[in-house]
C-alpha atoms as a PDB file:
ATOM      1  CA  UNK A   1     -13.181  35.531  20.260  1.00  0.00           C
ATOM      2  CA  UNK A   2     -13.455  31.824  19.769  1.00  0.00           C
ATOM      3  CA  UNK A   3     -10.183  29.383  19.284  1.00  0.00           C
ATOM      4  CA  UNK A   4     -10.129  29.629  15.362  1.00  0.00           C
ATOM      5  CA  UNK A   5      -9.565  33.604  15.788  1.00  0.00           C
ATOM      6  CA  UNK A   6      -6.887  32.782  18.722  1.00  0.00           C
ATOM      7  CA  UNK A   7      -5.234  30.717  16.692  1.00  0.00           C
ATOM      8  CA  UNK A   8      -4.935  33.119  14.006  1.00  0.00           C
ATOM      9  CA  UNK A   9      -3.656  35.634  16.548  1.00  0.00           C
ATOM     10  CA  UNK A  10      -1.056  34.139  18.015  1.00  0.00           C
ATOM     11  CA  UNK A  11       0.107  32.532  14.476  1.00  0.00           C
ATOM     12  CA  UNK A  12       0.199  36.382  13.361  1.00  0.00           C
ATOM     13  CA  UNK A  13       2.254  37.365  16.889  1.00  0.00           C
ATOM     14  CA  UNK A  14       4.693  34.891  16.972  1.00  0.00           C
ATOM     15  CA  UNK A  15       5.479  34.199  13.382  1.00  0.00           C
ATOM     16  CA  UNK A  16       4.516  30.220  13.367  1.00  0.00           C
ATOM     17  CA  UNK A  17       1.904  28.637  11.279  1.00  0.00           C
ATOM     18  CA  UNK A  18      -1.637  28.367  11.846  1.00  0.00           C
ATOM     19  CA  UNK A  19      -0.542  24.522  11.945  1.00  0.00           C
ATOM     20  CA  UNK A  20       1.615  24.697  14.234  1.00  0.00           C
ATOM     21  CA  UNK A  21      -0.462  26.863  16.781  1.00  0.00           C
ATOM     22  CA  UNK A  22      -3.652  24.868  16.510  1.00  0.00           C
ATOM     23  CA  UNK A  23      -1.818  21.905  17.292  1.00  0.00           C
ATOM     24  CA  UNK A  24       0.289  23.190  20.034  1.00  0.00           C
ATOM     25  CA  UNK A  25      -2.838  24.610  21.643  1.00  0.00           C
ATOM     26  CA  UNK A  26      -4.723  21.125  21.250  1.00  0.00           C
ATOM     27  CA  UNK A  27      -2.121  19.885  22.820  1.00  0.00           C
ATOM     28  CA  UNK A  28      -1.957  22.333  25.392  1.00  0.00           C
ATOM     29  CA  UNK A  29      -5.775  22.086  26.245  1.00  0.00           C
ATOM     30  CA  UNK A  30      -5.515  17.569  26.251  1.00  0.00           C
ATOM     31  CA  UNK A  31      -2.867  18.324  29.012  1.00  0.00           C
ATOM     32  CA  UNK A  32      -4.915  20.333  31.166  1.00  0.00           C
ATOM     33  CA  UNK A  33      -7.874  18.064  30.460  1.00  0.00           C
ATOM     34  CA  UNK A  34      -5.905  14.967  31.537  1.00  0.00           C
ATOM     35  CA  UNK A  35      -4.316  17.069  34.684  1.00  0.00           C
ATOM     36  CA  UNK A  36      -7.803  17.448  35.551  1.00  0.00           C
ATOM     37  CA  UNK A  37      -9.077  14.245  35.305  1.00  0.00           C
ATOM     38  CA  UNK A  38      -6.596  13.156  37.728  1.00  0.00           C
ATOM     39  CA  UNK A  39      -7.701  16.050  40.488  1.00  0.00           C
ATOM     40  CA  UNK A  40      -4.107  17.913  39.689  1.00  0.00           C
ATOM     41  CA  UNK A  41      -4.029  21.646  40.061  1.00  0.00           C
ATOM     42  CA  UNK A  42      -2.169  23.475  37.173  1.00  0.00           C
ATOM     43  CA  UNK A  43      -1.171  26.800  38.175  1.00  0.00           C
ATOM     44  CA  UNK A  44      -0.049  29.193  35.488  1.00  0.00           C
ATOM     45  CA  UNK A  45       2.209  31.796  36.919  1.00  0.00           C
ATOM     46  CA  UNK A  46       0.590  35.165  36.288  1.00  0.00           C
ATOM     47  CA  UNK A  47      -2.637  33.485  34.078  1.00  0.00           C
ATOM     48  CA  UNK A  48      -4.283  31.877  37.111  1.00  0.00           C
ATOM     49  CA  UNK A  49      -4.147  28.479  38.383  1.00  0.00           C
ATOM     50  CA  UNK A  50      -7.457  25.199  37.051  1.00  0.00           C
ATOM     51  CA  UNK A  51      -8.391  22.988  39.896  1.00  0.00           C
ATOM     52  CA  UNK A  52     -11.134  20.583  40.480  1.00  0.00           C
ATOM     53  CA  UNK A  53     -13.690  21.005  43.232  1.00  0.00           C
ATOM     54  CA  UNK A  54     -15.774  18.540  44.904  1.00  0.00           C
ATOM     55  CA  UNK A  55     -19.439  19.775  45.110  1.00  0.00           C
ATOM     56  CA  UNK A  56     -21.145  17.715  48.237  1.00  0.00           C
ATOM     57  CA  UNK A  57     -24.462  15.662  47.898  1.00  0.00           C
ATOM     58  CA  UNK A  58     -26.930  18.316  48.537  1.00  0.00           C
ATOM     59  CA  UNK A  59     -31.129  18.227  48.890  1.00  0.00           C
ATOM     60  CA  UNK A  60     -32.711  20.103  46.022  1.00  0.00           C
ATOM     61  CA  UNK A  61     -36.448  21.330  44.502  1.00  0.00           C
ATOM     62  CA  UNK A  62     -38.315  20.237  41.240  1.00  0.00           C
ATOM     63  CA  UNK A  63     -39.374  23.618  39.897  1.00  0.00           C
ATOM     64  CA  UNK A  64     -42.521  22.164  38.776  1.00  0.00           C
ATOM     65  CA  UNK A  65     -43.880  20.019  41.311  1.00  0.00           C
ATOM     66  CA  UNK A  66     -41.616  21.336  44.160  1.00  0.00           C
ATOM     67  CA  UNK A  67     -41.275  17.945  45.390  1.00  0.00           C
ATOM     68  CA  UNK A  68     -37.248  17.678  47.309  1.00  0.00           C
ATOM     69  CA  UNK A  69     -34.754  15.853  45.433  1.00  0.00           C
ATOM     70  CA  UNK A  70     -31.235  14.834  46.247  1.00  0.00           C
ATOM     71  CA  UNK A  71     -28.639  16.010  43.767  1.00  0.00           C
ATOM     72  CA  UNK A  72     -25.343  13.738  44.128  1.00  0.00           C
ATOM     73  CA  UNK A  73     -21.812  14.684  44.834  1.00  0.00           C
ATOM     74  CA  UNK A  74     -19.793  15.623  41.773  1.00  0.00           C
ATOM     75  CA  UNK A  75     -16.316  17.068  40.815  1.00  0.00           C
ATOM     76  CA  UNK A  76     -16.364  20.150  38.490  1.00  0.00           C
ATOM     77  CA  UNK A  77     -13.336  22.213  36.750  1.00  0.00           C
ATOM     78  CA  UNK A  78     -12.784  25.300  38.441  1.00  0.00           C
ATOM     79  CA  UNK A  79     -10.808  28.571  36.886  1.00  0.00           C
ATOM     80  CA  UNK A  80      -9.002  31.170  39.646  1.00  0.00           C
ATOM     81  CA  UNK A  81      -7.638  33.767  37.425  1.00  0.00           C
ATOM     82  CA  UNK A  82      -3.922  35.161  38.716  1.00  0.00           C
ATOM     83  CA  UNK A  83      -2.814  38.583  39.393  1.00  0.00           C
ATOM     84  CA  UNK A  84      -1.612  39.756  35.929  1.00  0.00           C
ATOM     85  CA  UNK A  85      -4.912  38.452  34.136  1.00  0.00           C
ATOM     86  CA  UNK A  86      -7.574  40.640  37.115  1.00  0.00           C
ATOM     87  CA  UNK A  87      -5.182  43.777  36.710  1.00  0.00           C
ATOM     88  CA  UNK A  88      -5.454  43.035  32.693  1.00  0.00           C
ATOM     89  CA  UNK A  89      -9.160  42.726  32.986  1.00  0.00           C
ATOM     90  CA  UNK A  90      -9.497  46.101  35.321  1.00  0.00           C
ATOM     91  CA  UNK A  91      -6.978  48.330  33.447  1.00  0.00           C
ATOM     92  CA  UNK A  92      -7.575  46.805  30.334  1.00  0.00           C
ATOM     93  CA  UNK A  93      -5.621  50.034  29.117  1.00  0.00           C
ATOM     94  CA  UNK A  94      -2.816  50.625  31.640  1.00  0.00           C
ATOM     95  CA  UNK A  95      -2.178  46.520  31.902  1.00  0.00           C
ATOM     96  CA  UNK A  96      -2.293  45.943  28.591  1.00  0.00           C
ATOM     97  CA  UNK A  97       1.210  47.024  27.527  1.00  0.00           C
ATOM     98  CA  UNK A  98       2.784  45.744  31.058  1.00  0.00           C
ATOM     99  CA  UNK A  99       1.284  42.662  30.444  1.00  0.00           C
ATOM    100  CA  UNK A 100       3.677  41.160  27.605  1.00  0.00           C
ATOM    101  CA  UNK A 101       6.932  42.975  28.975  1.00  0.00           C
ATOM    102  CA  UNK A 102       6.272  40.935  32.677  1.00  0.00           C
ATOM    103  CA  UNK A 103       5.804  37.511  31.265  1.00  0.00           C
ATOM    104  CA  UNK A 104       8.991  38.037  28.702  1.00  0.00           C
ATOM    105  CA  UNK A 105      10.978  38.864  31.815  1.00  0.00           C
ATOM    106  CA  UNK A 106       9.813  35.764  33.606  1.00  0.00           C
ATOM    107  CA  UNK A 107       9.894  33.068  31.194  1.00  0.00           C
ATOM    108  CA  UNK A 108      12.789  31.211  32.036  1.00  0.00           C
ATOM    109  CA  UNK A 109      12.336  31.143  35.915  1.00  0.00           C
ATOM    110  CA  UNK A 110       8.727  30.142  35.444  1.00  0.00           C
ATOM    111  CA  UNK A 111       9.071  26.092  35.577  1.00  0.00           C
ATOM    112  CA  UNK A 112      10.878  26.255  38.461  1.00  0.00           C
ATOM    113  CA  UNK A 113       8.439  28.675  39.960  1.00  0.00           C
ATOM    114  CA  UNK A 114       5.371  26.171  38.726  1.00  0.00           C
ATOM    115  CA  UNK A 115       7.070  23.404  39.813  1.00  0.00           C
ATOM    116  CA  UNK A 116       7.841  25.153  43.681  1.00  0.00           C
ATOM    117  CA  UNK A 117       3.950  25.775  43.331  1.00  0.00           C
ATOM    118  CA  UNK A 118       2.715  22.212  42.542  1.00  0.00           C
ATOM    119  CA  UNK A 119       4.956  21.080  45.621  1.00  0.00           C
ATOM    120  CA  UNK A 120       3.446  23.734  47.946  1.00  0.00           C
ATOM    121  CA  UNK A 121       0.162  23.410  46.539  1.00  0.00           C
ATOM    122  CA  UNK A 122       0.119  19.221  47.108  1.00  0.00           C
ATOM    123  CA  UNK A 123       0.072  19.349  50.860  1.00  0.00           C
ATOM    124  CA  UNK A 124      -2.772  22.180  50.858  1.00  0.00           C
ATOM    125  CA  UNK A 125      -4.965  20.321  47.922  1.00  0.00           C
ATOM    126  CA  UNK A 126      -6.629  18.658  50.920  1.00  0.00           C
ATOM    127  CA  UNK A 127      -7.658  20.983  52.943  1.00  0.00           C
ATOM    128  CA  UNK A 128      -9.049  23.283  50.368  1.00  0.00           C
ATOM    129  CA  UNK A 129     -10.921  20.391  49.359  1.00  0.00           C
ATOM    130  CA  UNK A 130     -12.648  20.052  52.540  1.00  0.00           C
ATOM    131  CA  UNK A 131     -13.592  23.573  53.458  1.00  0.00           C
ATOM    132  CA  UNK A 132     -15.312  24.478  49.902  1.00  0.00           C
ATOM    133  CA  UNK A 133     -17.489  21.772  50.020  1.00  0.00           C
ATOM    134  CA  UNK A 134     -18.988  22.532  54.186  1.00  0.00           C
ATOM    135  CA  UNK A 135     -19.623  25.880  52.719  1.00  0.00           C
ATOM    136  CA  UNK A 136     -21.112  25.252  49.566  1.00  0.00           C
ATOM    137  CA  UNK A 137     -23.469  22.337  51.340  1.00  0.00           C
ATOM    138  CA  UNK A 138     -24.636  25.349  53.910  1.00  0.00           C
ATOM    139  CA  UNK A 139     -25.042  27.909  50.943  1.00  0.00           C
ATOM    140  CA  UNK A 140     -26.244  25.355  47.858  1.00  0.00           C
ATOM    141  CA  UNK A 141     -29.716  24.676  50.049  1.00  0.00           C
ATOM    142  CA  UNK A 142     -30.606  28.352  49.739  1.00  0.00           C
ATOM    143  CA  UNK A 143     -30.010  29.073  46.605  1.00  0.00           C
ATOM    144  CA  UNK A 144     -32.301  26.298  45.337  1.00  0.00           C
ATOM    145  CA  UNK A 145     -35.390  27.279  47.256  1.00  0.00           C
ATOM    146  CA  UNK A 146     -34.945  30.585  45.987  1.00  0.00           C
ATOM    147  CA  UNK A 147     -34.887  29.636  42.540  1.00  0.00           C
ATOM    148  CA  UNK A 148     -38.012  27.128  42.884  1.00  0.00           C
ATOM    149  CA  UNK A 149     -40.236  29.825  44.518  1.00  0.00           C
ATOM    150  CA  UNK A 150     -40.303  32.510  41.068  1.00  0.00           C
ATOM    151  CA  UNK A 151     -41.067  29.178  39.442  1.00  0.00           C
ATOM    152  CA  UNK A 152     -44.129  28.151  41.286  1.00  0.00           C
ATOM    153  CA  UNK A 153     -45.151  32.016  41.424  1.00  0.00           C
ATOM    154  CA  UNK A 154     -44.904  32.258  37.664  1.00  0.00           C
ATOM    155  CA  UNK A 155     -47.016  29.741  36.427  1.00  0.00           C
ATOM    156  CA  UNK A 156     -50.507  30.442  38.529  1.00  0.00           C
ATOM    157  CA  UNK A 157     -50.108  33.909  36.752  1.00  0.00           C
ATOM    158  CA  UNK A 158     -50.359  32.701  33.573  1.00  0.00           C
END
């Protein structure tokens, strides 16, 4: 499904324009796009929660020549999906009708319940920072030798 047949959904769900929705979900996606440019976490109660996560400077391979390269630090948008959206996704029969009837139950307690989750979720932004990025520099190493060697064993065959 891309965004033009989303759009078209939820225009046909909730009775409002095709207008309306595309804008509100432009809008929608700017936000999070801004939130993340700033290193925010926006957690969507029940959806799952976008963060930014700080890959380390790591040594890499060429695949041709094999020769080591350094690949530079970077930030990159990450997605952890919530509760409601795995069971969804693993019960896509039994969680599909629960789904709706959960998040019409919840909708008015949900800003306070994001905004109790942004204030936890400051104070630990830092540490989970630091720990992905030890375990990715111990684990990143590996997986780029491993894809360099099927490179260099593929071409003397041909």
């Amino acid at each position: 499904m891309n965004k033009k047949e989303l759009i078209g959904k939820v225009a046909d769900k909730t009775g409002l324009s095709k207008k309306d929705v595309e804008a509100s979900f432009t809008q929608i996606f700017e936000t999070i796009k801004e939130a993340l440019g700033q290193e925010m976490k926006i957690a969507i109660k029940g959806f799952g929660t976008f963060s930014v996560k700080k890959r380390a400077e790591k040594k890499g391979r060429h695949p041709k020549t094999g020769e080591e390269l350094l690949i530079s630090a970077r930030s990159v948008p990450a997605f952890s999906a919530g509760s409601d959206l795995k069971e969804v996704v693993a019960n896509p029969k039994k969680a599909g009708a629960k789904a709706p009837a959960k998040a019409e139950k919840k909708a008015a307690p949900a800003k306070k319940d994001a905004a109790k989750a942004d204030k936890k979720a400051a104070p630990a932004k830092a540490e989970k920072k630091a720990a992905p990025a030890k375990a990715e520099k111990k684990a990143a190493p590996a997986k780029a030798e491993k894809k360099a060697a099927p490179a260099k064993d593929k071409k003397p065959k041909k």
